[in-house]
N, C-alpha and C. Protein backbone atom coordinates (compact mmCIF):
# COMPACT_ATOMS: atom_id res chain seq x y z
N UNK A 1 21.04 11.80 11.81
CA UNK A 1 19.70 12.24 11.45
C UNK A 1 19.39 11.92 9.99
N UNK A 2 20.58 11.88 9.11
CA UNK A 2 20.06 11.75 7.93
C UNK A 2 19.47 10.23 7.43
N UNK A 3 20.54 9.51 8.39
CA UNK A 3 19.75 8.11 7.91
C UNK A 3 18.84 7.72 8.37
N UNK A 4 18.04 8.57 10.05
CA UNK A 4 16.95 8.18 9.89
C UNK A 4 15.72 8.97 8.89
N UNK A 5 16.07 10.13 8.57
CA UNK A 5 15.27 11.00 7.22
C UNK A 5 15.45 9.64 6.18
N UNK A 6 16.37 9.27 5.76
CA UNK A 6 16.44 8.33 4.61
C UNK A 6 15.19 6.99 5.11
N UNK A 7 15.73 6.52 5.70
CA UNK A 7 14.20 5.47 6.02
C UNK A 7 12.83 5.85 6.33
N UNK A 8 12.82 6.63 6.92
CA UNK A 8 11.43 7.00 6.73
C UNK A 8 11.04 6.92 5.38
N UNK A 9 11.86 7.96 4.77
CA UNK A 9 11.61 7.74 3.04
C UNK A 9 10.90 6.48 2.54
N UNK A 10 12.21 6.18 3.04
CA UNK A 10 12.13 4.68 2.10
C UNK A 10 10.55 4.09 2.95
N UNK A 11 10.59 4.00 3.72
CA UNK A 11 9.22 3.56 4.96
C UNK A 11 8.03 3.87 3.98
N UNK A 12 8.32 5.23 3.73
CA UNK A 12 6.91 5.66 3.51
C UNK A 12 6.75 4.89 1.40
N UNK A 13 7.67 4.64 1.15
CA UNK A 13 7.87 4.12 -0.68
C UNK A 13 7.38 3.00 -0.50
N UNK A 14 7.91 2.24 0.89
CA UNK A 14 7.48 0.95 0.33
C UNK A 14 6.10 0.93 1.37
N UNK A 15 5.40 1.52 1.53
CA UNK A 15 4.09 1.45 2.11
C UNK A 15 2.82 2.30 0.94
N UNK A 16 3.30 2.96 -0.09
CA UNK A 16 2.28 2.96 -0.99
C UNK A 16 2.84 2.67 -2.12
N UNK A 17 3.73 1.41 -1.74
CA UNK A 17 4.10 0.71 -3.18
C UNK A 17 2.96 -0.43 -2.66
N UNK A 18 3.25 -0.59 -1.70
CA UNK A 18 2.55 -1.97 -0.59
C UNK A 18 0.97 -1.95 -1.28
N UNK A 19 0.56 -0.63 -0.60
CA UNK A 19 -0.84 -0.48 -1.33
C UNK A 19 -1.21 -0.31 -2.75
N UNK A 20 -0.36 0.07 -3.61
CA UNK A 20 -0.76 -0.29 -4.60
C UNK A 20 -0.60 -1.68 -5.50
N UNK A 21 0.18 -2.58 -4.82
CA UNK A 21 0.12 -3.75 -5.18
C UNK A 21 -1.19 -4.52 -4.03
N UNK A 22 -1.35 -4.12 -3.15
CA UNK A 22 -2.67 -5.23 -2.75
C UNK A 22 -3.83 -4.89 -3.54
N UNK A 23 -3.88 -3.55 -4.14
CA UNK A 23 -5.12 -3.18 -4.69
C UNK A 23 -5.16 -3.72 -6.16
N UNK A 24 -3.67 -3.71 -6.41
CA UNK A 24 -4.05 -4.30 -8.15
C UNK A 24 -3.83 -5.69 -8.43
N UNK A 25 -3.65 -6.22 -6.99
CA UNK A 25 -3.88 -7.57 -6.86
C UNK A 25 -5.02 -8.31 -6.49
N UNK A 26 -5.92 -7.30 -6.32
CA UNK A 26 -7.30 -7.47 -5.47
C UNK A 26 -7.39 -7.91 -4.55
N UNK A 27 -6.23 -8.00 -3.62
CA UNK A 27 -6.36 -8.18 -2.15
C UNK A 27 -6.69 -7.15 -1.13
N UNK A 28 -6.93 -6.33 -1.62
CA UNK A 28 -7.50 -5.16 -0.67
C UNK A 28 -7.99 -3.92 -1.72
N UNK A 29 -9.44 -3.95 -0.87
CA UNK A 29 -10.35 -2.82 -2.00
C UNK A 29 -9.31 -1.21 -1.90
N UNK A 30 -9.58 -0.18 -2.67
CA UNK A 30 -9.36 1.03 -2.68
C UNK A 30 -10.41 2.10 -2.01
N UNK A 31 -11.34 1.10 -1.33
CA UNK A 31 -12.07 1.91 -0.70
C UNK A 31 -12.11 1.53 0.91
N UNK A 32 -11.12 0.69 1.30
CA UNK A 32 -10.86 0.13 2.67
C UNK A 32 -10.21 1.04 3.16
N UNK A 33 -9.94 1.10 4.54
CA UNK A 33 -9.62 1.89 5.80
C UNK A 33 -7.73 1.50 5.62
N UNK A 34 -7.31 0.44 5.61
CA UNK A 34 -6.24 0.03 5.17
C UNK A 34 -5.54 0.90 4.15
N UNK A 35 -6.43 0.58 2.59
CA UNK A 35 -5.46 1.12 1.91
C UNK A 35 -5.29 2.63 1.97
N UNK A 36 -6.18 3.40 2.70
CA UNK A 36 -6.19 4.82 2.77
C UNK A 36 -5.00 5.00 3.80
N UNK A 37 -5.01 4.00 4.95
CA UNK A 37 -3.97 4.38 6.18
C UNK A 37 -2.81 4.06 5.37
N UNK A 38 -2.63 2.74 4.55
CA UNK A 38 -1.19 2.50 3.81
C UNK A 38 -0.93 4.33 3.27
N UNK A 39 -1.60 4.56 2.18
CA UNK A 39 -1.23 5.70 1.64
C UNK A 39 -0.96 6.88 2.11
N UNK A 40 -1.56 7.20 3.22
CA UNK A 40 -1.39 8.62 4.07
C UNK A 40 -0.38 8.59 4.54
N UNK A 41 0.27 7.39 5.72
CA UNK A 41 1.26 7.07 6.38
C UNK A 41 2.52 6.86 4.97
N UNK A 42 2.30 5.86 4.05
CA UNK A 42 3.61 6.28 3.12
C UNK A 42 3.88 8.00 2.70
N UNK A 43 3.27 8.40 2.38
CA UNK A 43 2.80 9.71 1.75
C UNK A 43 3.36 10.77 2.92
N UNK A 44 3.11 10.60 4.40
CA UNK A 44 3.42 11.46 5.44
C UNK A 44 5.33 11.02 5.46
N UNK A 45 5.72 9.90 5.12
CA UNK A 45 7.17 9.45 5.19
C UNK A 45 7.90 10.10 4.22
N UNK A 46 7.08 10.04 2.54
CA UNK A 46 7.33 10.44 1.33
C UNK A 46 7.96 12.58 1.60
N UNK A 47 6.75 12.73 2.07
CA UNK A 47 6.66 14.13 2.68
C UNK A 47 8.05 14.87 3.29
N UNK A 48 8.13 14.05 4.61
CA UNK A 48 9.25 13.95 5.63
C UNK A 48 10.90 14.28 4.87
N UNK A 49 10.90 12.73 3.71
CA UNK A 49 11.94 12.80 3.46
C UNK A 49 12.41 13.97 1.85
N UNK A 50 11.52 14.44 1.03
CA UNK A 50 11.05 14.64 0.09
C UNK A 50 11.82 16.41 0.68
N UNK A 51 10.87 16.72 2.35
CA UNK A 51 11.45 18.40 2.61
C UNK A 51 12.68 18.28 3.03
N UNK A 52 13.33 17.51 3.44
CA UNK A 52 14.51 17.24 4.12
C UNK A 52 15.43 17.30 2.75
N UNK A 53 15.25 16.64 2.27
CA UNK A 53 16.41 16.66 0.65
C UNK A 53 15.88 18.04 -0.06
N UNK A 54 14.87 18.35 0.01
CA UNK A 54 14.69 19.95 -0.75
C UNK A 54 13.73 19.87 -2.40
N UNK A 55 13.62 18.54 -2.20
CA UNK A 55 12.16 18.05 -3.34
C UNK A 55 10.51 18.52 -3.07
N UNK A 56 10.90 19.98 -3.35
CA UNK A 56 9.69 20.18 -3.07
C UNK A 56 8.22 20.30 -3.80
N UNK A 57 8.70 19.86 -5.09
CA UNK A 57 7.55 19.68 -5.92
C UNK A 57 6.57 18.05 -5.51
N UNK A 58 7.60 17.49 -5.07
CA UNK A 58 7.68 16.00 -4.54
C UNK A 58 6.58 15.83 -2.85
N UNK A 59 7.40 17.06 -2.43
CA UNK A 59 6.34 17.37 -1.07
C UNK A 59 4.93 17.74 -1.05
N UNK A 60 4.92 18.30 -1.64
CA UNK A 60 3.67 19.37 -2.40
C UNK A 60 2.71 18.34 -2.88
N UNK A 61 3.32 17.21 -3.97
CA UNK A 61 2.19 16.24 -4.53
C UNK A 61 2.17 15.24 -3.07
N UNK A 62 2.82 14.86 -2.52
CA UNK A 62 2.52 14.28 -1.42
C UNK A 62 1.44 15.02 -0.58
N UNK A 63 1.83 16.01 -0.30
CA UNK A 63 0.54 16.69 0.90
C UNK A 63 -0.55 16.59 0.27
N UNK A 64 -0.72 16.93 -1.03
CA UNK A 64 -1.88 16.39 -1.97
C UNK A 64 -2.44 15.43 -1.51
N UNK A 65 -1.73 14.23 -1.67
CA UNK A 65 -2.05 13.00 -1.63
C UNK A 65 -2.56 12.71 -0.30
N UNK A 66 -2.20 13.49 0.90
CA UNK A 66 -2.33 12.96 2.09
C UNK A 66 -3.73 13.83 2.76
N UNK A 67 -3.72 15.06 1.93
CA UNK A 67 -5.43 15.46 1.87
C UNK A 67 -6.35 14.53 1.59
N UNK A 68 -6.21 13.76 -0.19
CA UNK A 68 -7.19 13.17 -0.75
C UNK A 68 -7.56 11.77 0.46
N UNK A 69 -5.97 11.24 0.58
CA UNK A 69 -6.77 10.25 1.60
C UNK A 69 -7.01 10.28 3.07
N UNK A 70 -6.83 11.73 3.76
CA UNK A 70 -7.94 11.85 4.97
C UNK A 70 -9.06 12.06 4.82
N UNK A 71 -9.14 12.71 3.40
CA UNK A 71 -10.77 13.21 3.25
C UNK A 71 -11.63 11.96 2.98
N UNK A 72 -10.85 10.78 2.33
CA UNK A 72 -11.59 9.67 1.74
C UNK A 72 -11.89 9.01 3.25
N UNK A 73 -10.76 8.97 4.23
CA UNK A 73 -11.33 8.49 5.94
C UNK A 73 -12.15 8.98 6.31
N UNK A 74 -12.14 10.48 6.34
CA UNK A 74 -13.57 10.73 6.99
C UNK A 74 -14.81 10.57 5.97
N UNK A 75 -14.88 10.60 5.15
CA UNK A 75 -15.98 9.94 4.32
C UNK A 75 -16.51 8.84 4.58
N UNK A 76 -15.47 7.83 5.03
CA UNK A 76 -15.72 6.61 5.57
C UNK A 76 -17.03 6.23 6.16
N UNK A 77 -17.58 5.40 6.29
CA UNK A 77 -18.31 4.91 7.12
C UNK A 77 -18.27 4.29 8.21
């Protein structure tokens, strides 16, 4: 179990590392459907592995994070 807790981790690091390099590469806006799904889905992995190890200040800014970008989806158009 732990190594799959560990990848997810990692799953979810390198999926809003992902998005923040297409965005500051300008390959994908910060207001696309993409980079919001990159970030929620890293952020829900970040989460996962973050309560499992007992980082919970770490969890906490994640669930943050995974508010700001559902709320930015349903804003969506």
């Amino acid at each position: 179990m732990t190594h799959l807790i560990e990848a997810v981790g990692w799953g979810g690091a390198l999926a809003v590392l992902l998005a923040y390099a297409l965005v500051s590469s300008q390959r994908m806006s910060a207001r696309s459907r993409g980079y919001q799904l990159l970030n929620v889905g890293g952020a829900v992995g970040l989460v996962i592995n973050s309560t499992w190890n007992g980082a919970i200040p770490s969890a906490v800014v994640n669930l943050i994070w995974i508010g700001i970008g559902v709320y930015a989806l349903a804003s969506q158009r």
